[in-house]
C-alpha atoms as a PDB file:
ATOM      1  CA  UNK A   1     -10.295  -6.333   8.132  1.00  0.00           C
ATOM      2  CA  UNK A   2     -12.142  -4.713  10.911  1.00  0.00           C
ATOM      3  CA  UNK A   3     -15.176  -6.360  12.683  1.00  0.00           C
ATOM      4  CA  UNK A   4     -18.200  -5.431  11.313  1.00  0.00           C
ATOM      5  CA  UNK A   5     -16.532  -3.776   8.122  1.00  0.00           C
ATOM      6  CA  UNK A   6     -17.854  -4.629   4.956  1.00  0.00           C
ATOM      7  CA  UNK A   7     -15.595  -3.620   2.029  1.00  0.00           C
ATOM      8  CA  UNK A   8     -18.099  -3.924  -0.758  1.00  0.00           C
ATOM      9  CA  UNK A   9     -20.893  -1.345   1.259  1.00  0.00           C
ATOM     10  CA  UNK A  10     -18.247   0.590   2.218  1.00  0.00           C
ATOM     11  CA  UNK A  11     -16.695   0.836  -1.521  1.00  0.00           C
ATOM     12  CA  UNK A  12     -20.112   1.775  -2.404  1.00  0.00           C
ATOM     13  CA  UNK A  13     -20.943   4.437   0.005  1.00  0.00           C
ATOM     14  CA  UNK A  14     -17.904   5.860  -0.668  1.00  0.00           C
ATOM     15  CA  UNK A  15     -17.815   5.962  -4.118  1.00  0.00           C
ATOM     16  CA  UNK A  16     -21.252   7.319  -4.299  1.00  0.00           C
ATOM     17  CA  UNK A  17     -19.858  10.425  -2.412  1.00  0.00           C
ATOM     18  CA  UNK A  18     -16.764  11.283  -4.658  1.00  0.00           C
ATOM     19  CA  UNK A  19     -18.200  13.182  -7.578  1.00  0.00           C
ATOM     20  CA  UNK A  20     -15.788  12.471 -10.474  1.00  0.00           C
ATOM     21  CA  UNK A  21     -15.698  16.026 -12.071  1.00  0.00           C
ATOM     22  CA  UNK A  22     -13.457  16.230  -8.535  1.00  0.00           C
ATOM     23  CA  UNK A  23     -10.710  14.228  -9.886  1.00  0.00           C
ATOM     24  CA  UNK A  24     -11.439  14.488 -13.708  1.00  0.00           C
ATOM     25  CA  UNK A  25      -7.597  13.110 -14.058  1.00  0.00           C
ATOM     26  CA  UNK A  26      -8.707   9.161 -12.194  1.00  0.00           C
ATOM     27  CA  UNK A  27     -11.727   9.309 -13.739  1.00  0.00           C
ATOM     28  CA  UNK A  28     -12.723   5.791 -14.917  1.00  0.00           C
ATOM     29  CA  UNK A  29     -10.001   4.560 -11.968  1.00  0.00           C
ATOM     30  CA  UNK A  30     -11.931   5.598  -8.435  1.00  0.00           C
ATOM     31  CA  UNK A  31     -13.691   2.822  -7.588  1.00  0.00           C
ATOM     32  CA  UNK A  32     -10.277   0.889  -7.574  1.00  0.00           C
ATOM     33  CA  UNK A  33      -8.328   3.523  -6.335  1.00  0.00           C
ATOM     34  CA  UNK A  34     -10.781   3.746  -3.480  1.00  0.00           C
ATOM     35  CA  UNK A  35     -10.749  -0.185  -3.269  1.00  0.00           C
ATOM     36  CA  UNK A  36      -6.594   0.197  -2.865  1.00  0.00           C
ATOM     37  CA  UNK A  37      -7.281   2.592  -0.166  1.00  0.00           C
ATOM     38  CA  UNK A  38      -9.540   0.498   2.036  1.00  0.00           C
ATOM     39  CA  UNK A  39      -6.957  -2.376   1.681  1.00  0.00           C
ATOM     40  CA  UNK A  40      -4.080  -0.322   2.875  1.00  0.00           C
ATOM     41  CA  UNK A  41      -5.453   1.732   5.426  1.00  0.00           C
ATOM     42  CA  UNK A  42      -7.073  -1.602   7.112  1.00  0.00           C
ATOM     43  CA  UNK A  43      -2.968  -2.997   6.262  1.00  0.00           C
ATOM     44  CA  UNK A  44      -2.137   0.116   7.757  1.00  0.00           C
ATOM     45  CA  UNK A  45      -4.391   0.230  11.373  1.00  0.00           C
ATOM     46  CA  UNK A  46      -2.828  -3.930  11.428  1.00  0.00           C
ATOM     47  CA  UNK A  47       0.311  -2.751  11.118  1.00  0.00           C
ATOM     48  CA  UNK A  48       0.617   0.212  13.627  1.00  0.00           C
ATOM     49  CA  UNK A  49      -1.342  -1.717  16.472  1.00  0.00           C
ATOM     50  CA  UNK A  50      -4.945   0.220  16.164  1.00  0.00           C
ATOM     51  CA  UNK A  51      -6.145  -3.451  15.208  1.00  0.00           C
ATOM     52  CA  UNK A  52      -5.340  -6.749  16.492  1.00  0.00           C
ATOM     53  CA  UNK A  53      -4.958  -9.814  14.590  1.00  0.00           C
ATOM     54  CA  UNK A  54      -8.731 -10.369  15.106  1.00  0.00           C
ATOM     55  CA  UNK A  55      -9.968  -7.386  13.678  1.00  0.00           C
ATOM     56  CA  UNK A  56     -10.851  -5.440  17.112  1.00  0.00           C
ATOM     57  CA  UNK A  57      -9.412  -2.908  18.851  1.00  0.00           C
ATOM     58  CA  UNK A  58      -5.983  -2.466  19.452  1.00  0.00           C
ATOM     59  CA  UNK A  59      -4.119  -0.619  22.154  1.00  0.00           C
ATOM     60  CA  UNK A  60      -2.643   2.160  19.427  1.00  0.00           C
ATOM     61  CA  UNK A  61      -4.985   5.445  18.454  1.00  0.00           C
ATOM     62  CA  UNK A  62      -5.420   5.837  14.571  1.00  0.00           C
ATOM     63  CA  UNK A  63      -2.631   8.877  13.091  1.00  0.00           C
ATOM     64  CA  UNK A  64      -4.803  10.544  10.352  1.00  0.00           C
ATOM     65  CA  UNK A  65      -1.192  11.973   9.214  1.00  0.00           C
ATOM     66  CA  UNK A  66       0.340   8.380   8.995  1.00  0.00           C
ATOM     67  CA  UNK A  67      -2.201   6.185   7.207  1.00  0.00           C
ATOM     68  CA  UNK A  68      -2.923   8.891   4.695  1.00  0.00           C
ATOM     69  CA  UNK A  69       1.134   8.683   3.879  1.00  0.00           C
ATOM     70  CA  UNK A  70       0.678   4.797   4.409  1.00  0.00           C
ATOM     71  CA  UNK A  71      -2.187   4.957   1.530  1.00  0.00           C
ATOM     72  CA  UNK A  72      -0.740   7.225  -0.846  1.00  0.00           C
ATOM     73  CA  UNK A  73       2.823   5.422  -0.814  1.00  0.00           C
ATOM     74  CA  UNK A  74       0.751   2.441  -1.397  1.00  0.00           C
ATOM     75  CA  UNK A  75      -1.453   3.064  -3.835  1.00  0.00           C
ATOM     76  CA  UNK A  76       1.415   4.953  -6.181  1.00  0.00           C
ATOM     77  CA  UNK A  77       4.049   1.951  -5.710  1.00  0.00           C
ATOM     78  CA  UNK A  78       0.999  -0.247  -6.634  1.00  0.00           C
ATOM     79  CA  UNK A  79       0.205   1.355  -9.444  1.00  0.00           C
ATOM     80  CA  UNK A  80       3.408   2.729 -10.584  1.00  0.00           C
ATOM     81  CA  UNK A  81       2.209   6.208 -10.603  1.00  0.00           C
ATOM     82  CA  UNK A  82       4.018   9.285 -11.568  1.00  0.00           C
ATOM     83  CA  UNK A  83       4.673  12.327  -9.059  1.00  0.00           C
ATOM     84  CA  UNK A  84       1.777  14.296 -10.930  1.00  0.00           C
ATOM     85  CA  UNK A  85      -0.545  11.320 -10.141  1.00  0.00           C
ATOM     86  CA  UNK A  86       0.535  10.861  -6.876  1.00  0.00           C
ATOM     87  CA  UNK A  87      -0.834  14.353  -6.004  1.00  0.00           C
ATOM     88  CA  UNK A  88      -3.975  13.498  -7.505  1.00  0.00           C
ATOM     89  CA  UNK A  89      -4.139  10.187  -5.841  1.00  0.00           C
ATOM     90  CA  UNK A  90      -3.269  12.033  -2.593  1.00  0.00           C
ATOM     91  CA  UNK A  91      -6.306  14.540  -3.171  1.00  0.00           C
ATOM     92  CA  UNK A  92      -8.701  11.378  -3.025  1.00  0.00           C
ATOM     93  CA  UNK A  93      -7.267   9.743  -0.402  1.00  0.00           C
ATOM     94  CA  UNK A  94      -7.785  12.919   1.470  1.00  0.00           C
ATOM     95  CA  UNK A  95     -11.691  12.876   0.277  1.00  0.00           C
ATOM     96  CA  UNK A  96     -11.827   8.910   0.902  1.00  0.00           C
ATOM     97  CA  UNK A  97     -10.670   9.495   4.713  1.00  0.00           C
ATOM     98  CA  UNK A  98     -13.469  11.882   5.438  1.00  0.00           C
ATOM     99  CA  UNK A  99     -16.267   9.836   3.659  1.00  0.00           C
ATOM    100  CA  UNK A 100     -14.648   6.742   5.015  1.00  0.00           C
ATOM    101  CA  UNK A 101     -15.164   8.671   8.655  1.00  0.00           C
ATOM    102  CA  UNK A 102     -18.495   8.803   7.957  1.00  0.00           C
ATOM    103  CA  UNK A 103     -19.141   5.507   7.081  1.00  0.00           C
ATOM    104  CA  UNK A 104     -17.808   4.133   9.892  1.00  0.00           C
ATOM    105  CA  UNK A 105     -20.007   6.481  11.903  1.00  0.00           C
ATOM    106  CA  UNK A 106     -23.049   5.099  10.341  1.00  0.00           C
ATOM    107  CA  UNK A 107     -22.285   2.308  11.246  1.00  0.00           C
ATOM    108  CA  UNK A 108     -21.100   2.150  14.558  1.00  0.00           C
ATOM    109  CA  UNK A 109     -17.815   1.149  14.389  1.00  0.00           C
ATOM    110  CA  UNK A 110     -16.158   4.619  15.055  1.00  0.00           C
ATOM    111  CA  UNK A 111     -15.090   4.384  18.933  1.00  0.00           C
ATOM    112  CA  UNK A 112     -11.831   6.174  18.452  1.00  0.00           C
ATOM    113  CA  UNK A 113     -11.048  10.213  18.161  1.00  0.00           C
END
């Protein structure tokens, strides 16, 4: 996990910000879905260097393109998901990136672009 992250506030600032009549198909399944994608985009940012082992960070710059792939491939294999679902899943990763931005933001912990 990042320094200074909090999963839970994060979950719920998050969550707050996804109106469900967006993604009528995963309704009743965002808040987890959302949980999945915090786990494997912080699995992801480990994994390609733009966090060290401590949580700080690391010497690699975050690909937008490559941990959105890294979270949908994730979250589908998790969850056994069909092709139709994995679009849909791959619509609210693509919302939980930009409202996960903007947590991060508010809270400071945003130093790379």
């Amino acid at each position: 996990m990042m320094n200074g992250y909090d999963k839970q506030e994060a979950l719920a600032f998050i969550v707050k910000r996804i109106p469900e009549k967006d993604h009528k198909e995963l309704a009743g399944m965002i808040e987890s879905l959302i949980s999945q994608a915090i786990d494997a985009d912080m699995d992801y940012m480990h994994k390609a260097g733009v966090l060290d082992e401590e949580g700080n960070a690391g010497d690699e710059y975050y690909e937008d393109d490559d941990a959105f792939e890294y979270m949908v491939e994730a979250i589908v294999a998790k969850n056994k998901l069909s092709p139709e679902q994995a679009v849909k899943v791959a619509a609210l990763v693509d919302d939980y990136m930009d409202h996960q931005q903007a947590y991060l933001e508010s809270k400071g912990l945003c130093d790379w672009e």
